[in-house]
PDB file of N, CA and C in Angstrom:
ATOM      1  N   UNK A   1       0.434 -22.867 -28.919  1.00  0.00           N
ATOM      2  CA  UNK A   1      -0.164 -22.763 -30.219  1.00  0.00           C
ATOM      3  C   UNK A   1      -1.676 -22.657 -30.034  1.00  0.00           C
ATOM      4  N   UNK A   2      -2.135 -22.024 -30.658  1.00  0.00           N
ATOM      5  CA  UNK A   2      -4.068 -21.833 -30.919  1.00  0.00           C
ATOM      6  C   UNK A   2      -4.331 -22.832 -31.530  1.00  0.00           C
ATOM      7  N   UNK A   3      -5.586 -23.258 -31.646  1.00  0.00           N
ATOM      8  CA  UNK A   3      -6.776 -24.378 -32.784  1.00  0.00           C
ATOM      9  C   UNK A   3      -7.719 -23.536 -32.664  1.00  0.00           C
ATOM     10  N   UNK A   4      -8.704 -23.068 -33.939  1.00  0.00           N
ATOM     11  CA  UNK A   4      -9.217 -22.599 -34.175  1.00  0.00           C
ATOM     12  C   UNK A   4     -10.636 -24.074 -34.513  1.00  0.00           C
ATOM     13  N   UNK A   5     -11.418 -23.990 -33.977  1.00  0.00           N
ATOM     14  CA  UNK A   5     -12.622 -24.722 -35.027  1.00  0.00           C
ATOM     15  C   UNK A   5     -13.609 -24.288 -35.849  1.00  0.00           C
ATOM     16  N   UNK A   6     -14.158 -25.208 -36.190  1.00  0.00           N
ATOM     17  CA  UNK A   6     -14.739 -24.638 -37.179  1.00  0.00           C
ATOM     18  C   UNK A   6     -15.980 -23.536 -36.713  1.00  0.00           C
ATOM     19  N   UNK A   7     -16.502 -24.075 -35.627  1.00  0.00           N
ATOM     20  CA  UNK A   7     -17.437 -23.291 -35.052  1.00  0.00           C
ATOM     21  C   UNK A   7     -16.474 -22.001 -34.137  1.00  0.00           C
ATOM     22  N   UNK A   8     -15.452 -21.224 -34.752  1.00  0.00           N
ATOM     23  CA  UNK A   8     -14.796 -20.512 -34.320  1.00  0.00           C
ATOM     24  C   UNK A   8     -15.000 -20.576 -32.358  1.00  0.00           C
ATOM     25  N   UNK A   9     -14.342 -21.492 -32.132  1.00  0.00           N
ATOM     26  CA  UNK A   9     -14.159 -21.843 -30.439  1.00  0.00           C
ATOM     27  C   UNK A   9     -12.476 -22.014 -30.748  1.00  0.00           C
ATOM     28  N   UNK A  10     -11.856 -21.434 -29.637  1.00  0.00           N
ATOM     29  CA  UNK A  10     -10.725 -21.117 -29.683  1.00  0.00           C
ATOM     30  C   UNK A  10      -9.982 -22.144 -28.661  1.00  0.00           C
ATOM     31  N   UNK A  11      -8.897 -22.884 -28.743  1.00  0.00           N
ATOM     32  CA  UNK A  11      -8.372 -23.563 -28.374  1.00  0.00           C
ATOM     33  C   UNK A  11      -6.578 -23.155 -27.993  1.00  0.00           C
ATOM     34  N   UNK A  12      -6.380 -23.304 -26.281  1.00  0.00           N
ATOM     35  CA  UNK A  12      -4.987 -23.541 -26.585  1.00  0.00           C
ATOM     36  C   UNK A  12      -4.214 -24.579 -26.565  1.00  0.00           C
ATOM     37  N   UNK A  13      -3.465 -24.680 -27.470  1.00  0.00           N
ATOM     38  CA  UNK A  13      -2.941 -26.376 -27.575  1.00  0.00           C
ATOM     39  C   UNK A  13      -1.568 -26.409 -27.071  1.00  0.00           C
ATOM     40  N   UNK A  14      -1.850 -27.377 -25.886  1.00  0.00           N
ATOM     41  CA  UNK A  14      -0.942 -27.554 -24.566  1.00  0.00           C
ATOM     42  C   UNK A  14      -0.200 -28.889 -25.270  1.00  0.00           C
ATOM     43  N   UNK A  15      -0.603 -29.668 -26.479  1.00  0.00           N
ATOM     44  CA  UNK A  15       0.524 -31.047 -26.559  1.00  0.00           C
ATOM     45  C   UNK A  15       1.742 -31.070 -26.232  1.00  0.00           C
ATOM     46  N   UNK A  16       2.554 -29.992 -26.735  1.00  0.00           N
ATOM     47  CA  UNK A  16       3.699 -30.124 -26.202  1.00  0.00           C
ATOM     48  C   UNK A  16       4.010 -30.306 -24.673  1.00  0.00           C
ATOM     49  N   UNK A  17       3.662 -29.322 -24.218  1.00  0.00           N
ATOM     50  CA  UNK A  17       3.888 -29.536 -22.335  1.00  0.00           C
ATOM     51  C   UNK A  17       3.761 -30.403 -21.962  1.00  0.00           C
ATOM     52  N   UNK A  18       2.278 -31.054 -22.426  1.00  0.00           N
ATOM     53  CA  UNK A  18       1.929 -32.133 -21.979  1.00  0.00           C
ATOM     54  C   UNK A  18       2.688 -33.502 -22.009  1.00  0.00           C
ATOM     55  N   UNK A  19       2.993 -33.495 -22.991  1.00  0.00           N
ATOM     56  CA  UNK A  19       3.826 -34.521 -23.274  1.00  0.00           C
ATOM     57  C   UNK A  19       5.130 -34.441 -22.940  1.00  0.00           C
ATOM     58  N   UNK A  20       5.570 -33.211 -22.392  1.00  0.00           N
ATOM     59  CA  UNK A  20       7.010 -33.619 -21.360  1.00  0.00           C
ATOM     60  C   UNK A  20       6.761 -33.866 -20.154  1.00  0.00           C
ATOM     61  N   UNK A  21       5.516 -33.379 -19.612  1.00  0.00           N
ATOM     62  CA  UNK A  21       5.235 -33.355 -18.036  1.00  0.00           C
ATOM     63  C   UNK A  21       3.325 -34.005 -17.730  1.00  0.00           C
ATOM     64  N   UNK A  22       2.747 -34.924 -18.609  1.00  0.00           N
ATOM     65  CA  UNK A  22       1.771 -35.088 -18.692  1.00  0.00           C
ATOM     66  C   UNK A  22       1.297 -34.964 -17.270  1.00  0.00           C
ATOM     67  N   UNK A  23       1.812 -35.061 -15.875  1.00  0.00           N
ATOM     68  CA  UNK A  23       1.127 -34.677 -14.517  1.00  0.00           C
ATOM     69  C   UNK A  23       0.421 -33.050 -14.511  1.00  0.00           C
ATOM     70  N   UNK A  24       1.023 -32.389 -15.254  1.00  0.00           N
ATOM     71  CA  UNK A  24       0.099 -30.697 -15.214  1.00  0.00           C
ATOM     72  C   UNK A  24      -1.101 -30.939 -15.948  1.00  0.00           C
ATOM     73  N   UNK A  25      -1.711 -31.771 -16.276  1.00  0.00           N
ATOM     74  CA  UNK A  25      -3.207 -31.972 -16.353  1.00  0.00           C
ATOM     75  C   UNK A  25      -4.030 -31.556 -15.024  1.00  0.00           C
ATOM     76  N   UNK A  26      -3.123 -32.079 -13.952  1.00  0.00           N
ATOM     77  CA  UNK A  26      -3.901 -31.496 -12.453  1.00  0.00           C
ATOM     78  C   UNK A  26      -4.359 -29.943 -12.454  1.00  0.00           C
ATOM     79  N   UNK A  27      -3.695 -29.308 -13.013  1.00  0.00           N
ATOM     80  CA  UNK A  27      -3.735 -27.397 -12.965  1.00  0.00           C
ATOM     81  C   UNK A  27      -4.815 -27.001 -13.289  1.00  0.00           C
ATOM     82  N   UNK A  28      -5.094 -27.849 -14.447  1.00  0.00           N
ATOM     83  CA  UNK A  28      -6.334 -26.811 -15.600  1.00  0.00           C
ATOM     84  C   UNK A  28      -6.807 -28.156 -15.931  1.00  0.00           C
ATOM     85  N   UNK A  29      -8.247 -27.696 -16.697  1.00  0.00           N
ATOM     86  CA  UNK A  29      -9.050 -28.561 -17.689  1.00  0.00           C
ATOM     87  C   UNK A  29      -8.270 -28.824 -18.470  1.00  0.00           C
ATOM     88  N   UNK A  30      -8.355 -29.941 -18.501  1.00  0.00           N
ATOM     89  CA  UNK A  30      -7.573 -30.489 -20.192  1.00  0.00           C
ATOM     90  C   UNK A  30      -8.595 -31.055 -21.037  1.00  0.00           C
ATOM     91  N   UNK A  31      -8.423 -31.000 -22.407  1.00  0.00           N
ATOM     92  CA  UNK A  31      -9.589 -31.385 -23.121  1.00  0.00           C
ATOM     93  C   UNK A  31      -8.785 -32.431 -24.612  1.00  0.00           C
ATOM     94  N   UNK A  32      -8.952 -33.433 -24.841  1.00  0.00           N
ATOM     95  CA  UNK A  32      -8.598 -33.697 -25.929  1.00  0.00           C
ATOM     96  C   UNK A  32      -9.619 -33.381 -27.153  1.00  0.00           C
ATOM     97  N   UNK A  33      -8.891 -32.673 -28.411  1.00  0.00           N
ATOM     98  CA  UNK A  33      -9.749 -31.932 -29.399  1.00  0.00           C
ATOM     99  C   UNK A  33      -9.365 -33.282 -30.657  1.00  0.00           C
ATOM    100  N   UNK A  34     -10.523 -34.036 -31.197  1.00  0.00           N
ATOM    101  CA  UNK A  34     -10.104 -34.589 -32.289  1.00  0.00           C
ATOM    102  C   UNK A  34     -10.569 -33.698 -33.588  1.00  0.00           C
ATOM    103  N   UNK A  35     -10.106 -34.916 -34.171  1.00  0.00           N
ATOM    104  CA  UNK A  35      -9.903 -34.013 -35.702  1.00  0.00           C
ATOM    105  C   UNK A  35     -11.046 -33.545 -36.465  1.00  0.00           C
ATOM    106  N   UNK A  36     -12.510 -34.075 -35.416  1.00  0.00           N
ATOM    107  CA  UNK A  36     -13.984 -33.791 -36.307  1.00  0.00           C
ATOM    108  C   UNK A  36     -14.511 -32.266 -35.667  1.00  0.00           C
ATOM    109  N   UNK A  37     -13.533 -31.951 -34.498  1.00  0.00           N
ATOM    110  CA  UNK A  37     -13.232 -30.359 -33.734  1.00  0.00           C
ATOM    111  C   UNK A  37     -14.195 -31.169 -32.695  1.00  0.00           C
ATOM    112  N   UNK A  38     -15.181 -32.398 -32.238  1.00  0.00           N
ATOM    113  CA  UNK A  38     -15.018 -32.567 -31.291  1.00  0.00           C
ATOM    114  C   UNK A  38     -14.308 -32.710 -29.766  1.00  0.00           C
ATOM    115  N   UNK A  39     -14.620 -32.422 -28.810  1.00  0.00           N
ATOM    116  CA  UNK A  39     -13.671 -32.715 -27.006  1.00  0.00           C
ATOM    117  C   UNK A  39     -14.261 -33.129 -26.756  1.00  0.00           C
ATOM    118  N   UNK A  40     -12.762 -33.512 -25.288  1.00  0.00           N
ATOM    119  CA  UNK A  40     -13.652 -35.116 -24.056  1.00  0.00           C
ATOM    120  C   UNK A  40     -12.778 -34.528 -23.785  1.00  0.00           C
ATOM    121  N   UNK A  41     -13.251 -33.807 -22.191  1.00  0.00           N
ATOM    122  CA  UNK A  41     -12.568 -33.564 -21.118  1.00  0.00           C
ATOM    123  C   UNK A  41     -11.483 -34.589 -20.416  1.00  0.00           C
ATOM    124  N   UNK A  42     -10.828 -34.870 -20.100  1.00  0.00           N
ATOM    125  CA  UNK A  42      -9.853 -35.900 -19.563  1.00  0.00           C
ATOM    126  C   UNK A  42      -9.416 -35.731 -18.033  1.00  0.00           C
ATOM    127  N   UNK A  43     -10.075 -36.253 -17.529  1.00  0.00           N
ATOM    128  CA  UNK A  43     -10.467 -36.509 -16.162  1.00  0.00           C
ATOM    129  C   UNK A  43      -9.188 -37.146 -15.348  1.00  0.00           C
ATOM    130  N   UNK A  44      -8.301 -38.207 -16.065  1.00  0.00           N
ATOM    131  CA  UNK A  44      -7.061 -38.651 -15.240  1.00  0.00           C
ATOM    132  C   UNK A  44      -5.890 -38.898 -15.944  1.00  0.00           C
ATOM    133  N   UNK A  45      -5.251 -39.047 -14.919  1.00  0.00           N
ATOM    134  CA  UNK A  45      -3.606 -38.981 -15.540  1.00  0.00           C
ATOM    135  C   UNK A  45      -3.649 -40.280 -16.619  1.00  0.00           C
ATOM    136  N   UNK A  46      -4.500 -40.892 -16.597  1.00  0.00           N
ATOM    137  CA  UNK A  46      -4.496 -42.146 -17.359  1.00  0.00           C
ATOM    138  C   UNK A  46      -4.590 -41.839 -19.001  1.00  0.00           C
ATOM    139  N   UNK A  47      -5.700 -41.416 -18.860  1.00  0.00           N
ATOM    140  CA  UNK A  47      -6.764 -40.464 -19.913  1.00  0.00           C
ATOM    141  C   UNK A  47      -5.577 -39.554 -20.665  1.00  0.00           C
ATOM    142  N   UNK A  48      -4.963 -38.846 -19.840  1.00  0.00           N
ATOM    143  CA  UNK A  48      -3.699 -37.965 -20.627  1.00  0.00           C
ATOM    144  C   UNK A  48      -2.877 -38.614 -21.097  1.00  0.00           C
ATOM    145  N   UNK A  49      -2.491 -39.269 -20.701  1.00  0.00           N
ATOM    146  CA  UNK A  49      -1.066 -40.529 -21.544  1.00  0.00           C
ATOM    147  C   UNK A  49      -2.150 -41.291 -22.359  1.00  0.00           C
ATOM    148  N   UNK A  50      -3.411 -42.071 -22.021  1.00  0.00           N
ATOM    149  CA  UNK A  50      -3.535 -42.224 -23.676  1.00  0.00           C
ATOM    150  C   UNK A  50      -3.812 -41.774 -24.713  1.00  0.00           C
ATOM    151  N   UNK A  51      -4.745 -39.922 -24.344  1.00  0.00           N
ATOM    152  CA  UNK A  51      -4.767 -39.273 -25.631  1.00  0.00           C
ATOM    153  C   UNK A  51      -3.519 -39.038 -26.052  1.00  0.00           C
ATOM    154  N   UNK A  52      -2.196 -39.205 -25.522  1.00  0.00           N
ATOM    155  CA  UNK A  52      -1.213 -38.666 -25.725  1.00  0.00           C
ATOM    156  C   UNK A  52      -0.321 -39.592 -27.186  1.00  0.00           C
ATOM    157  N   UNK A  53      -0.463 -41.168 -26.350  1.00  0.00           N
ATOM    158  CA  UNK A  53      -0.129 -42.222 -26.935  1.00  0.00           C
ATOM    159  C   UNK A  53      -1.019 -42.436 -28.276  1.00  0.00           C
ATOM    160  N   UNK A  54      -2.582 -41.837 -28.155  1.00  0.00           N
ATOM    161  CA  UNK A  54      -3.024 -41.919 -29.176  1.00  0.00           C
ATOM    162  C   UNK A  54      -2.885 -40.558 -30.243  1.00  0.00           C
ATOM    163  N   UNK A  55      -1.806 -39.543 -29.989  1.00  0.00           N
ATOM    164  CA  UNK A  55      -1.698 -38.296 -31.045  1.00  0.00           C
ATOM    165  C   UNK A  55      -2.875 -37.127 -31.130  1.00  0.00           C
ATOM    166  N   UNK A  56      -3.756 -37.062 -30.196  1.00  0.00           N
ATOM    167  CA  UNK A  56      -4.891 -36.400 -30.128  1.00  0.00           C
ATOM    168  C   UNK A  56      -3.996 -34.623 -29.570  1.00  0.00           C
ATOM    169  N   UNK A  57      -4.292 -34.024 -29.873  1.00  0.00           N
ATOM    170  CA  UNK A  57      -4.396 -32.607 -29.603  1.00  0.00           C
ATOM    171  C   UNK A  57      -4.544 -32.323 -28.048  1.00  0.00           C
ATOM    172  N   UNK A  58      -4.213 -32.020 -27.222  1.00  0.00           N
ATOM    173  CA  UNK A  58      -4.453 -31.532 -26.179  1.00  0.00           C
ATOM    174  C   UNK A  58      -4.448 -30.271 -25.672  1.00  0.00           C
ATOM    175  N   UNK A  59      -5.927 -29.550 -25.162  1.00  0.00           N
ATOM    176  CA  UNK A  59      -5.938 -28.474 -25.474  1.00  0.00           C
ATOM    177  C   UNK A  59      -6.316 -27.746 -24.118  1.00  0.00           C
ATOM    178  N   UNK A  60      -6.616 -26.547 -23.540  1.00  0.00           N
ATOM    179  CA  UNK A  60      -7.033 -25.889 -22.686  1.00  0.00           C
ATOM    180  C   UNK A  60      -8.240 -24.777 -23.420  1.00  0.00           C
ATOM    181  N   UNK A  61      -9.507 -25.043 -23.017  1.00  0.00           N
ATOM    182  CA  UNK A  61     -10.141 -23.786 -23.171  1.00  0.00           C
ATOM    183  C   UNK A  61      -9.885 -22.218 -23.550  1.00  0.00           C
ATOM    184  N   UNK A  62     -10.523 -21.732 -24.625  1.00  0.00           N
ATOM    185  CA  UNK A  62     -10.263 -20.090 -24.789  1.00  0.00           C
ATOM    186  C   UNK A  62     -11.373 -19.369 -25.195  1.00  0.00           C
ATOM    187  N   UNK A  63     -12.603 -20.292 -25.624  1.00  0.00           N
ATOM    188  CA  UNK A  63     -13.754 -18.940 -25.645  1.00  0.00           C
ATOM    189  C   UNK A  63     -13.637 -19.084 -27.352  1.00  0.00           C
ATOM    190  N   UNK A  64     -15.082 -18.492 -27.377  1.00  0.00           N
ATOM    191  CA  UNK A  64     -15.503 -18.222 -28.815  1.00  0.00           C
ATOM    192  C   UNK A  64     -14.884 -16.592 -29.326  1.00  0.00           C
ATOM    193  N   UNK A  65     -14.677 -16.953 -30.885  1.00  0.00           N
ATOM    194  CA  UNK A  65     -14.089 -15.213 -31.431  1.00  0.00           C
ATOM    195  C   UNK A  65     -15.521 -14.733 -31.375  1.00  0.00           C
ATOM    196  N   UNK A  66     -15.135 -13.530 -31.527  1.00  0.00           N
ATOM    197  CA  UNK A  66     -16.561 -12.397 -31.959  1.00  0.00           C
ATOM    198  C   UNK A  66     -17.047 -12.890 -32.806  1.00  0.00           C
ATOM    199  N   UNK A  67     -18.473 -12.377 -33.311  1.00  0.00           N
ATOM    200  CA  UNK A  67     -18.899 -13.274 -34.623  1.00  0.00           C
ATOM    201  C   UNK A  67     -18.870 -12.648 -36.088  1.00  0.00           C
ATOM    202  N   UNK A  68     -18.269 -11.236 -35.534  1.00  0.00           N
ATOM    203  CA  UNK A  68     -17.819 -10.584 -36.898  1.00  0.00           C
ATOM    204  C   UNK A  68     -16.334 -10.760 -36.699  1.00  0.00           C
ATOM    205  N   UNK A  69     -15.714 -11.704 -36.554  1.00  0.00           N
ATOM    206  CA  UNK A  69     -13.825 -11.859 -36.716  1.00  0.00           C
ATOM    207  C   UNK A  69     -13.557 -12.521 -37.897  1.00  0.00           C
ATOM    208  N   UNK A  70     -13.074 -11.488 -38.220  1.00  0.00           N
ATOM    209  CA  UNK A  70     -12.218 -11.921 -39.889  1.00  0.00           C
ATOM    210  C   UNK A  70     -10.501 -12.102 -39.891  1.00  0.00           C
ATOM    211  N   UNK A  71     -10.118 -13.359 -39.728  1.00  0.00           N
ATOM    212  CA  UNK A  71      -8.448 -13.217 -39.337  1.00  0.00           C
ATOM    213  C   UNK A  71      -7.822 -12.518 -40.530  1.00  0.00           C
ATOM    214  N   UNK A  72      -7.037 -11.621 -39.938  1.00  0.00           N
ATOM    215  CA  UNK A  72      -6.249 -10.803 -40.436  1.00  0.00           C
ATOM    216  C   UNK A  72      -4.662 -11.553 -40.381  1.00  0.00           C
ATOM    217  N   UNK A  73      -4.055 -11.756 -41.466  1.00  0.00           N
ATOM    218  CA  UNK A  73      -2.871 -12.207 -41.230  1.00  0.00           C
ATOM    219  C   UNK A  73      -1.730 -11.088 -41.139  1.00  0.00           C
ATOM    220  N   UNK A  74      -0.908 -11.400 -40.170  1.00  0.00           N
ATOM    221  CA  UNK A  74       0.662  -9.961 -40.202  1.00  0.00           C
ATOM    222  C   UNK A  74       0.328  -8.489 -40.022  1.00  0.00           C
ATOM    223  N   UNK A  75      -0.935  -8.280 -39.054  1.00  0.00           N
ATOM    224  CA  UNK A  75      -1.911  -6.948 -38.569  1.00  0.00           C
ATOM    225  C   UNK A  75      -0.102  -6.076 -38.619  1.00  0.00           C
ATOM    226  N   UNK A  76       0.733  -6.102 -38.205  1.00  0.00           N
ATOM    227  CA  UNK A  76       1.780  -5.554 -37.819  1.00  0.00           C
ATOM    228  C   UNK A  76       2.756  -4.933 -38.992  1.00  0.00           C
ATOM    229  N   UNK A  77       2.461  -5.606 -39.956  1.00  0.00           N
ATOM    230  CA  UNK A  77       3.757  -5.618 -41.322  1.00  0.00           C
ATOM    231  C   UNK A  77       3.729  -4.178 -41.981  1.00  0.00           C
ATOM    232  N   UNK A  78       2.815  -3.748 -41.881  1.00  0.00           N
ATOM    233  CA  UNK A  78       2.672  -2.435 -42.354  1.00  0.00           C
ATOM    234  C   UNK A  78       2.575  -0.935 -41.629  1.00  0.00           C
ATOM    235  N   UNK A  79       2.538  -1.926 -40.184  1.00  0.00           N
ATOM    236  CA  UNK A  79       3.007  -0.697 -39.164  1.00  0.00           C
ATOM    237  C   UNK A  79       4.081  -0.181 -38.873  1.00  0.00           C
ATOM    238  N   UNK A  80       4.568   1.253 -38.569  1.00  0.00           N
ATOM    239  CA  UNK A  80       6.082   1.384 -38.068  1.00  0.00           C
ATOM    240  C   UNK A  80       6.513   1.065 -37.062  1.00  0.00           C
ATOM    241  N   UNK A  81       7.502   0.350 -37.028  1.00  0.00           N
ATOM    242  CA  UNK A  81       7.987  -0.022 -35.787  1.00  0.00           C
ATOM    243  C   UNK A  81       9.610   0.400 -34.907  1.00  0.00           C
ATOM    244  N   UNK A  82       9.074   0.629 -33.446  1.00  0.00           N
ATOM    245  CA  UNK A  82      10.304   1.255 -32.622  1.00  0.00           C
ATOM    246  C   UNK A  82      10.977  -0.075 -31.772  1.00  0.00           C
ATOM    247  N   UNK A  83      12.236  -0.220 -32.218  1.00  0.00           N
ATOM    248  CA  UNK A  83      12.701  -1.162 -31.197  1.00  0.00           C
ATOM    249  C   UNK A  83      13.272  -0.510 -30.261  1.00  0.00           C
ATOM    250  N   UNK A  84      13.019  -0.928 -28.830  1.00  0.00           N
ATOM    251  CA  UNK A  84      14.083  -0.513 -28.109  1.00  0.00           C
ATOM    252  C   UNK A  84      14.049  -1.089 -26.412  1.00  0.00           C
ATOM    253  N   UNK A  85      15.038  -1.057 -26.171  1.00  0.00           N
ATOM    254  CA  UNK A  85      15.406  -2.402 -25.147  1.00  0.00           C
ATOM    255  C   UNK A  85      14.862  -3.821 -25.090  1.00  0.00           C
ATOM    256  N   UNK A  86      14.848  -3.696 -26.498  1.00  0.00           N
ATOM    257  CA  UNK A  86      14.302  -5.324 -26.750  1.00  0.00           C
ATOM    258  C   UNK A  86      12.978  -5.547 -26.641  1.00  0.00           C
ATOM    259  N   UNK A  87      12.271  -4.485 -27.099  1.00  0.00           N
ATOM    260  CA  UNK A  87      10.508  -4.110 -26.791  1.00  0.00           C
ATOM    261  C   UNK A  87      10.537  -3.583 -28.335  1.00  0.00           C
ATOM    262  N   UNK A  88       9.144  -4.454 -28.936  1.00  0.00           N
ATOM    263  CA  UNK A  88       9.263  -3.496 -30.410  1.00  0.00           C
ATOM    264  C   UNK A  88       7.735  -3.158 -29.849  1.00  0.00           C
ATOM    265  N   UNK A  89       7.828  -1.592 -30.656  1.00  0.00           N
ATOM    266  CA  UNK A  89       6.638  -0.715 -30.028  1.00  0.00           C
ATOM    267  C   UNK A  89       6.090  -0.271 -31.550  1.00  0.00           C
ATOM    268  N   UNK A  90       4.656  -0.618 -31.572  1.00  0.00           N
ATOM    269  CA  UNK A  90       3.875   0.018 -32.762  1.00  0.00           C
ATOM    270  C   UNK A  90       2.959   1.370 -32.393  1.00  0.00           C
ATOM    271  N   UNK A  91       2.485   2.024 -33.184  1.00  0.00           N
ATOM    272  CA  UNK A  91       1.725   3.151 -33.202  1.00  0.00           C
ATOM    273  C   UNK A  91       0.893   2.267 -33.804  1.00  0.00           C
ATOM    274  N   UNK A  92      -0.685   3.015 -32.236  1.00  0.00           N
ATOM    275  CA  UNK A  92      -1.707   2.552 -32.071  1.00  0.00           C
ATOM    276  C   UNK A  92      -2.495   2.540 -33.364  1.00  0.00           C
ATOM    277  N   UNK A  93      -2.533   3.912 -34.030  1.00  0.00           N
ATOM    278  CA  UNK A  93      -3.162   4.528 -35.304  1.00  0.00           C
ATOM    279  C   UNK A  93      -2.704   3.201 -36.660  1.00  0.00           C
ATOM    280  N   UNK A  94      -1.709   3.044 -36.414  1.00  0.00           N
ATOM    281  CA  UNK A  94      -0.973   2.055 -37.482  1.00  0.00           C
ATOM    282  C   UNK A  94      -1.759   0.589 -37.288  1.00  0.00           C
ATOM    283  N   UNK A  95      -2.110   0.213 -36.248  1.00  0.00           N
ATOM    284  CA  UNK A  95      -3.227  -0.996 -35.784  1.00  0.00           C
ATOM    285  C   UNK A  95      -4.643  -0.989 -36.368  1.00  0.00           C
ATOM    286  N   UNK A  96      -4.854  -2.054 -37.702  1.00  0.00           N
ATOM    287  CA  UNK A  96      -6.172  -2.141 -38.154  1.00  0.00           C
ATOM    288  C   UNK A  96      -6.701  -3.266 -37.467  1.00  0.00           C
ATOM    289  N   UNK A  97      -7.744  -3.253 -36.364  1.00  0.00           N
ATOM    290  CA  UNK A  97      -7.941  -4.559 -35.542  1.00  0.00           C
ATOM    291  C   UNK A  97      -9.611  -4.593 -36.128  1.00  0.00           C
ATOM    292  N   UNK A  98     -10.263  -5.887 -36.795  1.00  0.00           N
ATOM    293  CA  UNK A  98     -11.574  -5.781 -37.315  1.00  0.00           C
ATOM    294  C   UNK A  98     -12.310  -5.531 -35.730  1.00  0.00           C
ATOM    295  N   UNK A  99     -13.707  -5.381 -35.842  1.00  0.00           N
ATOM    296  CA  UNK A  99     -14.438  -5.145 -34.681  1.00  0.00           C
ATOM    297  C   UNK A  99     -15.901  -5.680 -35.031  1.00  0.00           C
TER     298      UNK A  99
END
């Protein structure tokens, strides 16, 4: 799942994983995101089970949007679409992506 903040910084939110296998904190930065869109990096396995125990968000880094990004909801719904072998394929032209 994404978190978006307010200062459009993009978040991926790892809680779930985490919380079946809280040891893959070793892989990547982990960051707990509270609810004021502040982080605190989380440095040990300790740190992960208690943001965990405490319901905090756990997230991995993704970078700021552009600063002209306007979310577009369902970019796709109005495009035609080809299914086939289990691949749905849009026409590029049919793609309104802001810039």
């Amino acid at each position: 799942m994404i978190h978006i903040t307010k200062d459009n910084f993009v978040w991926l939110d790892v809680t779930d994983q985490l919380t079946q296998s809280p040891k893959a904190w070793v892989e990547n930065e982990i960051y707990a995101v509270h609810d004021d869109d502040s982080e605190s990096l989380l440095e040990s396995i300790d740190e992960v089970i208690e943001a965990i125990n405490l319901g905090l968000r756990l997230c991995i880094e993704g970078g700021y949007l552009p600063s002209k990004y306007t979310p577009q909801e369902k970019w796709w719904h109005k495009a035609k679409k080809l299914v086939k072998d289990g691949y749905v394929y849009v026409r590029w032209n049919d793609v309104k992506i802001p810039m």
